[in-house]
PDB file of N, CA and C in Angstrom:
ATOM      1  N   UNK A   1      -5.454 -39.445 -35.645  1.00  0.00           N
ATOM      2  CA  UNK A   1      -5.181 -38.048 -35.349  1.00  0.00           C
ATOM      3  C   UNK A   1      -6.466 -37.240 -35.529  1.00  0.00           C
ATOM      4  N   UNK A   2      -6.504 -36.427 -34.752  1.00  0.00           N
ATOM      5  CA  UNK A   2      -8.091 -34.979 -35.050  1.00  0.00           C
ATOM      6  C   UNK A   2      -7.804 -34.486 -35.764  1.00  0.00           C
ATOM      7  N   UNK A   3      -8.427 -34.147 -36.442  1.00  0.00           N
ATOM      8  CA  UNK A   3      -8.596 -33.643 -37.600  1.00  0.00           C
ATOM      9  C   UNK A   3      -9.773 -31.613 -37.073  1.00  0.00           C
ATOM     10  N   UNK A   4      -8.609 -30.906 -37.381  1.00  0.00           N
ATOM     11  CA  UNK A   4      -8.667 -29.334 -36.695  1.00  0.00           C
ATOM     12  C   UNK A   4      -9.160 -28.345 -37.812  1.00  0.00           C
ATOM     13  N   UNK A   5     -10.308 -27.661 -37.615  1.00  0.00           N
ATOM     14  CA  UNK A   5     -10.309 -26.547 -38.779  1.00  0.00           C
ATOM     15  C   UNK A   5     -10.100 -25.090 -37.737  1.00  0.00           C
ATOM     16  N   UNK A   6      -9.687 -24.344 -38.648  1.00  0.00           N
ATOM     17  CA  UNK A   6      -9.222 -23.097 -38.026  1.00  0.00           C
ATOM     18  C   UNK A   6     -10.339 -22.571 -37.780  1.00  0.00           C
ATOM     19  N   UNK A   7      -9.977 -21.426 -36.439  1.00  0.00           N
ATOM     20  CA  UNK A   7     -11.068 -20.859 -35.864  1.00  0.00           C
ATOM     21  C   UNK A   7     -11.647 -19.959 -36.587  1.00  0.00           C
ATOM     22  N   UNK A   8     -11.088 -19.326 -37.924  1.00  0.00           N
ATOM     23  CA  UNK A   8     -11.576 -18.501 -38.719  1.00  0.00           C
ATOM     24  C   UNK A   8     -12.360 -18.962 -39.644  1.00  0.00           C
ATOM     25  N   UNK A   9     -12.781 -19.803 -40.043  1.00  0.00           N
ATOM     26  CA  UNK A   9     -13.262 -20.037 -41.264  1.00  0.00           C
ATOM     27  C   UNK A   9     -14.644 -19.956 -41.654  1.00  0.00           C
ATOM     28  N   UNK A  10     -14.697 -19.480 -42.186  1.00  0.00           N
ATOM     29  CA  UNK A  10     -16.514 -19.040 -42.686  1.00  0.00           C
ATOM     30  C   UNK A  10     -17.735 -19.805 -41.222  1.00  0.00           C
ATOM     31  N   UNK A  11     -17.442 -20.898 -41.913  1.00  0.00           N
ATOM     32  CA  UNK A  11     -18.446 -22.046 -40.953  1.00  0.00           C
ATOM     33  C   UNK A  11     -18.335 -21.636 -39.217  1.00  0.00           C
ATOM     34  N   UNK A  12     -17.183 -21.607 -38.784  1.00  0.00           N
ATOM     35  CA  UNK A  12     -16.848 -21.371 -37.060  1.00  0.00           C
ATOM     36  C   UNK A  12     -17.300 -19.878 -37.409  1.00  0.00           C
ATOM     37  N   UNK A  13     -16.722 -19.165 -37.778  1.00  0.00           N
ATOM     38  CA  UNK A  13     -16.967 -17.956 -37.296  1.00  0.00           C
ATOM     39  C   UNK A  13     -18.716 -17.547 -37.356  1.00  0.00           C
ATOM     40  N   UNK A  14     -19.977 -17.972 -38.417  1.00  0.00           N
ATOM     41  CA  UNK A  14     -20.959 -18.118 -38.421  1.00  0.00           C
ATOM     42  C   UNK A  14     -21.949 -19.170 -37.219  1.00  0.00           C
ATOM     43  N   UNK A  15     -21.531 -19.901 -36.794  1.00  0.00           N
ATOM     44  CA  UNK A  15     -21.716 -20.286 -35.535  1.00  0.00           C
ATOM     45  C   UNK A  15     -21.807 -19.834 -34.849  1.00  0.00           C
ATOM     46  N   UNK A  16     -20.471 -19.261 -34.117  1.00  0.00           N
ATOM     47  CA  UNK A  16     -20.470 -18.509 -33.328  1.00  0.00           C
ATOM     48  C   UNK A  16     -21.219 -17.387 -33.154  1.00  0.00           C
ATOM     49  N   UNK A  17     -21.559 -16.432 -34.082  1.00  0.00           N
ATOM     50  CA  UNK A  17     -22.318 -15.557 -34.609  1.00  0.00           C
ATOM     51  C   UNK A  17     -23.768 -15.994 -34.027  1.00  0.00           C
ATOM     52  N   UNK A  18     -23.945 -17.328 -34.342  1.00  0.00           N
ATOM     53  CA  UNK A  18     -25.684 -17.802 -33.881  1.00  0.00           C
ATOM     54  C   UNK A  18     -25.264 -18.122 -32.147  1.00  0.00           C
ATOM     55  N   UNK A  19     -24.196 -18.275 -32.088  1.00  0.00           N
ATOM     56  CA  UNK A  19     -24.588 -18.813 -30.337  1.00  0.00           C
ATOM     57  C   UNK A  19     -24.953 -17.685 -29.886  1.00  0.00           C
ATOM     58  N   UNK A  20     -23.888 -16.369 -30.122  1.00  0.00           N
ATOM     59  CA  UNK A  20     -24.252 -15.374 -29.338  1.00  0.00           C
ATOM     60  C   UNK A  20     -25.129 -14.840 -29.567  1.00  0.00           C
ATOM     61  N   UNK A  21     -26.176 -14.544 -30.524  1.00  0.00           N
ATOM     62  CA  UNK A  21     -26.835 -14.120 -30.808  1.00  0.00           C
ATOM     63  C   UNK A  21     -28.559 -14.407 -30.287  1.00  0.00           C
ATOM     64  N   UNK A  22     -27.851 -16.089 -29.671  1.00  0.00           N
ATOM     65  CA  UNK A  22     -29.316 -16.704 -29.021  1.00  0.00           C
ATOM     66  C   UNK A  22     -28.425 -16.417 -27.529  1.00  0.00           C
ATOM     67  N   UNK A  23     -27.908 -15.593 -27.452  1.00  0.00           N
ATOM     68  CA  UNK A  23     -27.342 -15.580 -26.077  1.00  0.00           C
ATOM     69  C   UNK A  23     -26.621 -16.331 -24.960  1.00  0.00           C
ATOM     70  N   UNK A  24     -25.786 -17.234 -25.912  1.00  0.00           N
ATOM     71  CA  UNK A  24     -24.717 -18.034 -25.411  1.00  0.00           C
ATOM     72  C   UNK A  24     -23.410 -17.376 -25.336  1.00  0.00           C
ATOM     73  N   UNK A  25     -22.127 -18.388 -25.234  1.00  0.00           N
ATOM     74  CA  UNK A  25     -21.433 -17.589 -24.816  1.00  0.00           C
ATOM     75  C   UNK A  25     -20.515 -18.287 -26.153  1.00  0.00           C
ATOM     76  N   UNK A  26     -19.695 -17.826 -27.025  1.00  0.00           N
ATOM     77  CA  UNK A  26     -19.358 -18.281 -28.394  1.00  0.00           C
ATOM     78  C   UNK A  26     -17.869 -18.854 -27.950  1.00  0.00           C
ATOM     79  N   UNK A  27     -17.627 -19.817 -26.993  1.00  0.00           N
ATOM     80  CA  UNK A  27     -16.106 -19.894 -26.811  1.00  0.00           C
ATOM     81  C   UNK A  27     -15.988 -20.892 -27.593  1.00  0.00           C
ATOM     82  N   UNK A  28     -14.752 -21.462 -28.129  1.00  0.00           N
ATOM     83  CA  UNK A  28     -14.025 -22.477 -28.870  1.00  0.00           C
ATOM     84  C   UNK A  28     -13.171 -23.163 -27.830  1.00  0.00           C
ATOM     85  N   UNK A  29     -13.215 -24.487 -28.462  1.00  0.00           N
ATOM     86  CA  UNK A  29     -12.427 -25.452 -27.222  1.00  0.00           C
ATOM     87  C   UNK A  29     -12.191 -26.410 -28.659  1.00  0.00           C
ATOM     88  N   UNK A  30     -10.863 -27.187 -28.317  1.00  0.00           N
ATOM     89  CA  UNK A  30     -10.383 -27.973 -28.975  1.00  0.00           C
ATOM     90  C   UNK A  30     -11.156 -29.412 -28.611  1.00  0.00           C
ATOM     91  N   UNK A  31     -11.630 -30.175 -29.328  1.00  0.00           N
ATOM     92  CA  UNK A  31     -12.365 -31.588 -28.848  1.00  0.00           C
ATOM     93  C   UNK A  31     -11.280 -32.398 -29.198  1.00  0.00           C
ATOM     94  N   UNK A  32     -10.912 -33.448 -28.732  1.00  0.00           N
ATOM     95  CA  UNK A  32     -10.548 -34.658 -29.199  1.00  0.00           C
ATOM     96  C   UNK A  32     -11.385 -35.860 -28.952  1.00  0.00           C
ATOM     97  N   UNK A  33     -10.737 -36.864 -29.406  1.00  0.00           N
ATOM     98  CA  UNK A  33     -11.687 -38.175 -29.332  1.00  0.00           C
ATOM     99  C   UNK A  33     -11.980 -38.535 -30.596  1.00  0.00           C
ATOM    100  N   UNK A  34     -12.624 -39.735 -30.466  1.00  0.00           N
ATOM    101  CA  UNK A  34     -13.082 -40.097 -31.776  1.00  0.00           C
ATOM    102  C   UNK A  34     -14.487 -39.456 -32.073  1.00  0.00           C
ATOM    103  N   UNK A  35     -14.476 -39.390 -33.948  1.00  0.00           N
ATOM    104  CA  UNK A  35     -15.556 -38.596 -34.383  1.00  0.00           C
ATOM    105  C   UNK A  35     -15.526 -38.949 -35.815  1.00  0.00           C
ATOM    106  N   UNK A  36     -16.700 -39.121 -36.387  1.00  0.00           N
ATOM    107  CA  UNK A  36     -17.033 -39.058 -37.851  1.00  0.00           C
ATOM    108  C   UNK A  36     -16.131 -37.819 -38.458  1.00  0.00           C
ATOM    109  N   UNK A  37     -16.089 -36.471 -37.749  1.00  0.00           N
ATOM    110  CA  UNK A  37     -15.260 -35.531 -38.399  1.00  0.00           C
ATOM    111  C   UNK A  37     -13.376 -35.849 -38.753  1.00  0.00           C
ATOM    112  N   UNK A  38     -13.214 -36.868 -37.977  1.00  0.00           N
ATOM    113  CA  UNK A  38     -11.666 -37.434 -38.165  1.00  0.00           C
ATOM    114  C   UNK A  38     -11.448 -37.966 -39.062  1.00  0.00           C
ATOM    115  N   UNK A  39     -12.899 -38.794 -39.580  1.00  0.00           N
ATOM    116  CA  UNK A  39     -12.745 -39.402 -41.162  1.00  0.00           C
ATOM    117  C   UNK A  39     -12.257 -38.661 -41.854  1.00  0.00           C
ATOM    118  N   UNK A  40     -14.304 -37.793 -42.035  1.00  0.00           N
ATOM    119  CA  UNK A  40     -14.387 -37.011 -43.328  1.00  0.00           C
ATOM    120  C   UNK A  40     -13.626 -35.884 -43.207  1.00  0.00           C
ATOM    121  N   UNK A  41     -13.184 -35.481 -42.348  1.00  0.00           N
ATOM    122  CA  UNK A  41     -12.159 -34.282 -42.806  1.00  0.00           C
ATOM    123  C   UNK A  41     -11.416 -34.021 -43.361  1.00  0.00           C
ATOM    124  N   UNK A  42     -10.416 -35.278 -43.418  1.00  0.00           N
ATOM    125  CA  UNK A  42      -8.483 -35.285 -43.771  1.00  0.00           C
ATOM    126  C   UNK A  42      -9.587 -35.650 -45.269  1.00  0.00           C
ATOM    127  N   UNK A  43     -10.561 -36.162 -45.726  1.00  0.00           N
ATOM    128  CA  UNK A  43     -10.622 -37.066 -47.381  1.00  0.00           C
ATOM    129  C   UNK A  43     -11.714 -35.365 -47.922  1.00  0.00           C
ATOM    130  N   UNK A  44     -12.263 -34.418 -47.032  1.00  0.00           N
ATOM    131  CA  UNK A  44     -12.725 -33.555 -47.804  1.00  0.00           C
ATOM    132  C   UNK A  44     -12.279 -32.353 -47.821  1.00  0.00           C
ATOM    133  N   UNK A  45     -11.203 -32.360 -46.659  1.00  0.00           N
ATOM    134  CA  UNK A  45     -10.707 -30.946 -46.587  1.00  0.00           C
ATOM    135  C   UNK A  45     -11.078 -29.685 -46.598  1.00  0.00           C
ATOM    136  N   UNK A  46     -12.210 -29.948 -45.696  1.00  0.00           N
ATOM    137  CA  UNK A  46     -13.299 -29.106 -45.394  1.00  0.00           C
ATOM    138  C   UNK A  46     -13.582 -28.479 -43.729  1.00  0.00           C
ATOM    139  N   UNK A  47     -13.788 -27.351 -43.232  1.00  0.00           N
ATOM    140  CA  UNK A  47     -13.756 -26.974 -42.040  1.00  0.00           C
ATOM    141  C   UNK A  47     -14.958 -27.802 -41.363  1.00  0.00           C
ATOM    142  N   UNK A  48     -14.785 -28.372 -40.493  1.00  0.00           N
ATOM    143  CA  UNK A  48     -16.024 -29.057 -39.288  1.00  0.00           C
ATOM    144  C   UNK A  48     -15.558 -28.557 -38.010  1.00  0.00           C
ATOM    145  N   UNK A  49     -17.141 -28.001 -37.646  1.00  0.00           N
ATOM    146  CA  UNK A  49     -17.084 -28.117 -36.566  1.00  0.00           C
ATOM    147  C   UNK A  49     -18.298 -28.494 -35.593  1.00  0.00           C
ATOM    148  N   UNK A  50     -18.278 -28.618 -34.523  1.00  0.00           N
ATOM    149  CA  UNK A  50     -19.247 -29.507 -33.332  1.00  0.00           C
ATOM    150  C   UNK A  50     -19.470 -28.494 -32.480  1.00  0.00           C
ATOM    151  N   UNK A  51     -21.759 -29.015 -32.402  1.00  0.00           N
ATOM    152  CA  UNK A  51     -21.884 -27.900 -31.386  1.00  0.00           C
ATOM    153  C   UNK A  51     -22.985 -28.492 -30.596  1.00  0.00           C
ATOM    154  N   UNK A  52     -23.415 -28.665 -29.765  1.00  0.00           N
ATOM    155  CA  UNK A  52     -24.563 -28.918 -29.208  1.00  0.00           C
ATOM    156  C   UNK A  52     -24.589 -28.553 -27.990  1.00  0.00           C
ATOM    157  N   UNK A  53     -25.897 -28.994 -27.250  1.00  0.00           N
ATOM    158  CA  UNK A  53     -26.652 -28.576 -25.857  1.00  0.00           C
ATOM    159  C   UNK A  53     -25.873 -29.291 -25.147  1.00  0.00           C
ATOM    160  N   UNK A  54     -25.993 -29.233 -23.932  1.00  0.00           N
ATOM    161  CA  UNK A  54     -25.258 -29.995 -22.438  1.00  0.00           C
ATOM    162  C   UNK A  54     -23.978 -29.490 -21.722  1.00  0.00           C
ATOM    163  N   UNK A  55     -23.853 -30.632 -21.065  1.00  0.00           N
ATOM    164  CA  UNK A  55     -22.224 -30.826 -20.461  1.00  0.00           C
ATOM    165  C   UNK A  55     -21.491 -31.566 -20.836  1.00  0.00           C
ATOM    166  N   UNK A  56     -20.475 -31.098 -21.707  1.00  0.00           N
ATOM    167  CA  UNK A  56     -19.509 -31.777 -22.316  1.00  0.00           C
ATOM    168  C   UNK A  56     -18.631 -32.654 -21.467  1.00  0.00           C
ATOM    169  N   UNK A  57     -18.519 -32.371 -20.450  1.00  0.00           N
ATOM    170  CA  UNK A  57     -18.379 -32.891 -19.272  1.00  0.00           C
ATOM    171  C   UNK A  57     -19.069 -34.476 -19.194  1.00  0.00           C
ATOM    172  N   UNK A  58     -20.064 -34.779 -19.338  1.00  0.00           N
ATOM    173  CA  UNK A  58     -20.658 -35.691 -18.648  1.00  0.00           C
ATOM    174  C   UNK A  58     -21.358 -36.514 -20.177  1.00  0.00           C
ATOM    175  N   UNK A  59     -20.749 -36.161 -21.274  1.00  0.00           N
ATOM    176  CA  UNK A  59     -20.501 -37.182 -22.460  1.00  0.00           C
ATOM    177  C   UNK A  59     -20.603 -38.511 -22.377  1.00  0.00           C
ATOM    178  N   UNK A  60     -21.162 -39.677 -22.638  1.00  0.00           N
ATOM    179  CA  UNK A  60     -21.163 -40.777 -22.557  1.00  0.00           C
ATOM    180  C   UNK A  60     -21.014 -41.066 -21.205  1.00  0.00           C
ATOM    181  N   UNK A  61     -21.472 -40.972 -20.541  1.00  0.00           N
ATOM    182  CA  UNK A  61     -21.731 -41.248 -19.154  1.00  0.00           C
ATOM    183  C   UNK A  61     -23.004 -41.268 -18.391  1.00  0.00           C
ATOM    184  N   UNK A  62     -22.984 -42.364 -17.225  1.00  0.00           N
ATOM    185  CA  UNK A  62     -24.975 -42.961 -17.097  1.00  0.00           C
ATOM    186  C   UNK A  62     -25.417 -40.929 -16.825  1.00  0.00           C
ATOM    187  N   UNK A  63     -24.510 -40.505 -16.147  1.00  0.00           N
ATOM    188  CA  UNK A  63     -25.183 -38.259 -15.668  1.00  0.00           C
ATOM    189  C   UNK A  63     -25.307 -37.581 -17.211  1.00  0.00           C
ATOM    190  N   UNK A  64     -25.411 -38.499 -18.389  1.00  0.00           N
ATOM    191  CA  UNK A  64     -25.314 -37.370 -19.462  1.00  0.00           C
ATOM    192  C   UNK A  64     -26.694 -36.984 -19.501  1.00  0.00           C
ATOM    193  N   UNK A  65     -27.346 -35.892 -19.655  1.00  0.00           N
ATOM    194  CA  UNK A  65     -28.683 -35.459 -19.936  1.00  0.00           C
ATOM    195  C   UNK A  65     -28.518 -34.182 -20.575  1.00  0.00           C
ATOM    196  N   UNK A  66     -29.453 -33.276 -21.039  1.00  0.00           N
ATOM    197  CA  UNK A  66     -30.084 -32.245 -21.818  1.00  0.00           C
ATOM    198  C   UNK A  66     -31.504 -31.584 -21.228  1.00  0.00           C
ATOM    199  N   UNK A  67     -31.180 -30.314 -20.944  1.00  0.00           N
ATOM    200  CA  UNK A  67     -32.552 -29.985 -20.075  1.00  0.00           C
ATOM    201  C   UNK A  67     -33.496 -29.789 -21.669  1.00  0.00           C
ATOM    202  N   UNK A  68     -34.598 -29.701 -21.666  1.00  0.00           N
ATOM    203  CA  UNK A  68     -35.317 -29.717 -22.543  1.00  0.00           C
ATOM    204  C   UNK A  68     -35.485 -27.989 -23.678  1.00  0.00           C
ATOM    205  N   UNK A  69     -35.297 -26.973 -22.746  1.00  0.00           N
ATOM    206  CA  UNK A  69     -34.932 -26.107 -22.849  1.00  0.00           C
ATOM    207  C   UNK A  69     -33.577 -25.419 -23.824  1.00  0.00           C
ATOM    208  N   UNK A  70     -32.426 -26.054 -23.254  1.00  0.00           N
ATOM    209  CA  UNK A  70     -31.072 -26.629 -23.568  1.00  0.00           C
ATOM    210  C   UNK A  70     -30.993 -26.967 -24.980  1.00  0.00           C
ATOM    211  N   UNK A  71     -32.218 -27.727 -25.583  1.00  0.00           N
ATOM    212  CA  UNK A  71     -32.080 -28.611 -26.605  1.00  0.00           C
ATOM    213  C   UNK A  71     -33.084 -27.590 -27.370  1.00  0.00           C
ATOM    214  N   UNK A  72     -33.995 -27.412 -26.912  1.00  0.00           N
ATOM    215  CA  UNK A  72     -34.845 -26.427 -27.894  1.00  0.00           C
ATOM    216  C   UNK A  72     -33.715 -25.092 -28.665  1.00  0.00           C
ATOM    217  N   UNK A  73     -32.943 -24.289 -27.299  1.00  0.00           N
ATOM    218  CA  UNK A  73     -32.240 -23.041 -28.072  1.00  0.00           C
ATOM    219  C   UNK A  73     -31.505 -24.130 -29.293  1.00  0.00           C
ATOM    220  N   UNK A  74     -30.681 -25.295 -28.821  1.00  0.00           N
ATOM    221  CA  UNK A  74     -29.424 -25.534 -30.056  1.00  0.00           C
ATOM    222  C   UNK A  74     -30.211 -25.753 -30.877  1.00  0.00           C
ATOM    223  N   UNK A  75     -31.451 -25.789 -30.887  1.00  0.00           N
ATOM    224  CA  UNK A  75     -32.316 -26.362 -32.545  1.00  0.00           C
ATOM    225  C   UNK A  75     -32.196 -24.603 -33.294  1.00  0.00           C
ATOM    226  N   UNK A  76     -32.453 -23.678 -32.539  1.00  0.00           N
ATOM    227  CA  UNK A  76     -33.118 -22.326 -33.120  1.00  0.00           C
ATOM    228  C   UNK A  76     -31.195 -21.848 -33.583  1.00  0.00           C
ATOM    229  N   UNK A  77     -30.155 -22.415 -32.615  1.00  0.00           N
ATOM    230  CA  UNK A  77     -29.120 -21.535 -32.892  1.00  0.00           C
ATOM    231  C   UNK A  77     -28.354 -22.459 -34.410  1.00  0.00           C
ATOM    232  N   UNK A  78     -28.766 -23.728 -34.279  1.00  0.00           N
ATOM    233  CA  UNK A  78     -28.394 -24.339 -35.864  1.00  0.00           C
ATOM    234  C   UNK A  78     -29.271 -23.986 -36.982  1.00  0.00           C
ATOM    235  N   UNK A  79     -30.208 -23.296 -36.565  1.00  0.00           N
ATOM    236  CA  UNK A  79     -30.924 -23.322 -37.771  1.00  0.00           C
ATOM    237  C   UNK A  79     -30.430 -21.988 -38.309  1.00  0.00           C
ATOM    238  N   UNK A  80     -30.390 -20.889 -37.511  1.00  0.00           N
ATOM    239  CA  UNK A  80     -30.003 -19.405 -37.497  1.00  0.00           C
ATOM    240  C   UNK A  80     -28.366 -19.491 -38.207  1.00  0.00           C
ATOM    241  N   UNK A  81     -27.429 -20.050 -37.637  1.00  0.00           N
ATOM    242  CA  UNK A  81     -26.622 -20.627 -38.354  1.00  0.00           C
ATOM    243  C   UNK A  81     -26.235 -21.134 -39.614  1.00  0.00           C
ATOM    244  N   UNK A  82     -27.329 -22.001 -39.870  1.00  0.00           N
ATOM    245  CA  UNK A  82     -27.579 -23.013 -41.504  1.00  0.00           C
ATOM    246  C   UNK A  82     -28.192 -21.814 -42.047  1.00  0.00           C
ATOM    247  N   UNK A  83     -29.397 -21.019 -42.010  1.00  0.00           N
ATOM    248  CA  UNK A  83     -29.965 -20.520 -42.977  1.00  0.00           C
ATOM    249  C   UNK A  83     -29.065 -18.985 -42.784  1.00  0.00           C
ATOM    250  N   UNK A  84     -28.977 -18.571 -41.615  1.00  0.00           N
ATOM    251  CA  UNK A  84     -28.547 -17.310 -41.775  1.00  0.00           C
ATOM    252  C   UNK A  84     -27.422 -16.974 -42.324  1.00  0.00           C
ATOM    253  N   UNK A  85     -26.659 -17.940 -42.190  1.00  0.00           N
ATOM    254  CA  UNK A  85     -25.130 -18.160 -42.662  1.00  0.00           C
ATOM    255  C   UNK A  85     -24.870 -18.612 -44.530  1.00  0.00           C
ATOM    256  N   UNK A  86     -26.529 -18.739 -44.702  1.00  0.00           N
ATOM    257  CA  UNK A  86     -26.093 -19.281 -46.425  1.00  0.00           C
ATOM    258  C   UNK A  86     -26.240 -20.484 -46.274  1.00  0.00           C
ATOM    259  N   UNK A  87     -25.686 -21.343 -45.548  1.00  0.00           N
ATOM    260  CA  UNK A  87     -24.924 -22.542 -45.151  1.00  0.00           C
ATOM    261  C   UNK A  87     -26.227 -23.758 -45.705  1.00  0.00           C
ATOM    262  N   UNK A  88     -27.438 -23.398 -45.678  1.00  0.00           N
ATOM    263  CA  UNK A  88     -28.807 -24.423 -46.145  1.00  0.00           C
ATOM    264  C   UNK A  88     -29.445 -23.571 -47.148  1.00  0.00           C
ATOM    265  N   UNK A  89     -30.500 -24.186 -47.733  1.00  0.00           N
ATOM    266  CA  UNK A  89     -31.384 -23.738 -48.466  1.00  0.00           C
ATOM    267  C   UNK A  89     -32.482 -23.540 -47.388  1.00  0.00           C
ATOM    268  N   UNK A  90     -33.237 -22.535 -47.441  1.00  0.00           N
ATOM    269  CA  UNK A  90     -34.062 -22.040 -46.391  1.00  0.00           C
ATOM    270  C   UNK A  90     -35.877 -22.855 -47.236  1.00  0.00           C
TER     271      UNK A  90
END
């Protein structure tokens, strides 16, 4: 089973906060599938959530790619995220 944290919770809502802020667009979508977060979730009971560059669309598949660009913002919007959010030690 997936393992779901609510859309409110400190962590999502601070995310979101960094997407838009690097000028993305902050929507939430339910993922399924398998994931390390299906483990550790249900044993830490802790909000996770998943974010990266691309087309979710084209996931494990020979068309998956990342424009280089793409990959540079998700570095600046996790970091803005982790530090701005508290969430790391800066």
């Amino acid at each position: 089973m997936a393992w779901a944290s609510l859309q409110t919770s400190p962590l999502a809502r601070t995310l979101r906060r960094a997407i838009l802020q690097a000028g993305g667009k902050g929507t939430l979508k339910r993922k399924t599938g398998t994931s390390d977060m299906n483990v550790v979730g249900p044993v830490w009971q802790c909000p996770i959530v998943a974010y990266g560059p691309g087309d979710s669309t084209l996931d494990h598949t020979p068309n998956e790619h990342v424009p280089l660009a793409d990959y540079e913002k998700a570095i600046d919007v996790l970091k803005a995220a982790l530090v701005g959010g508290g969430w790391a030690i800066a």
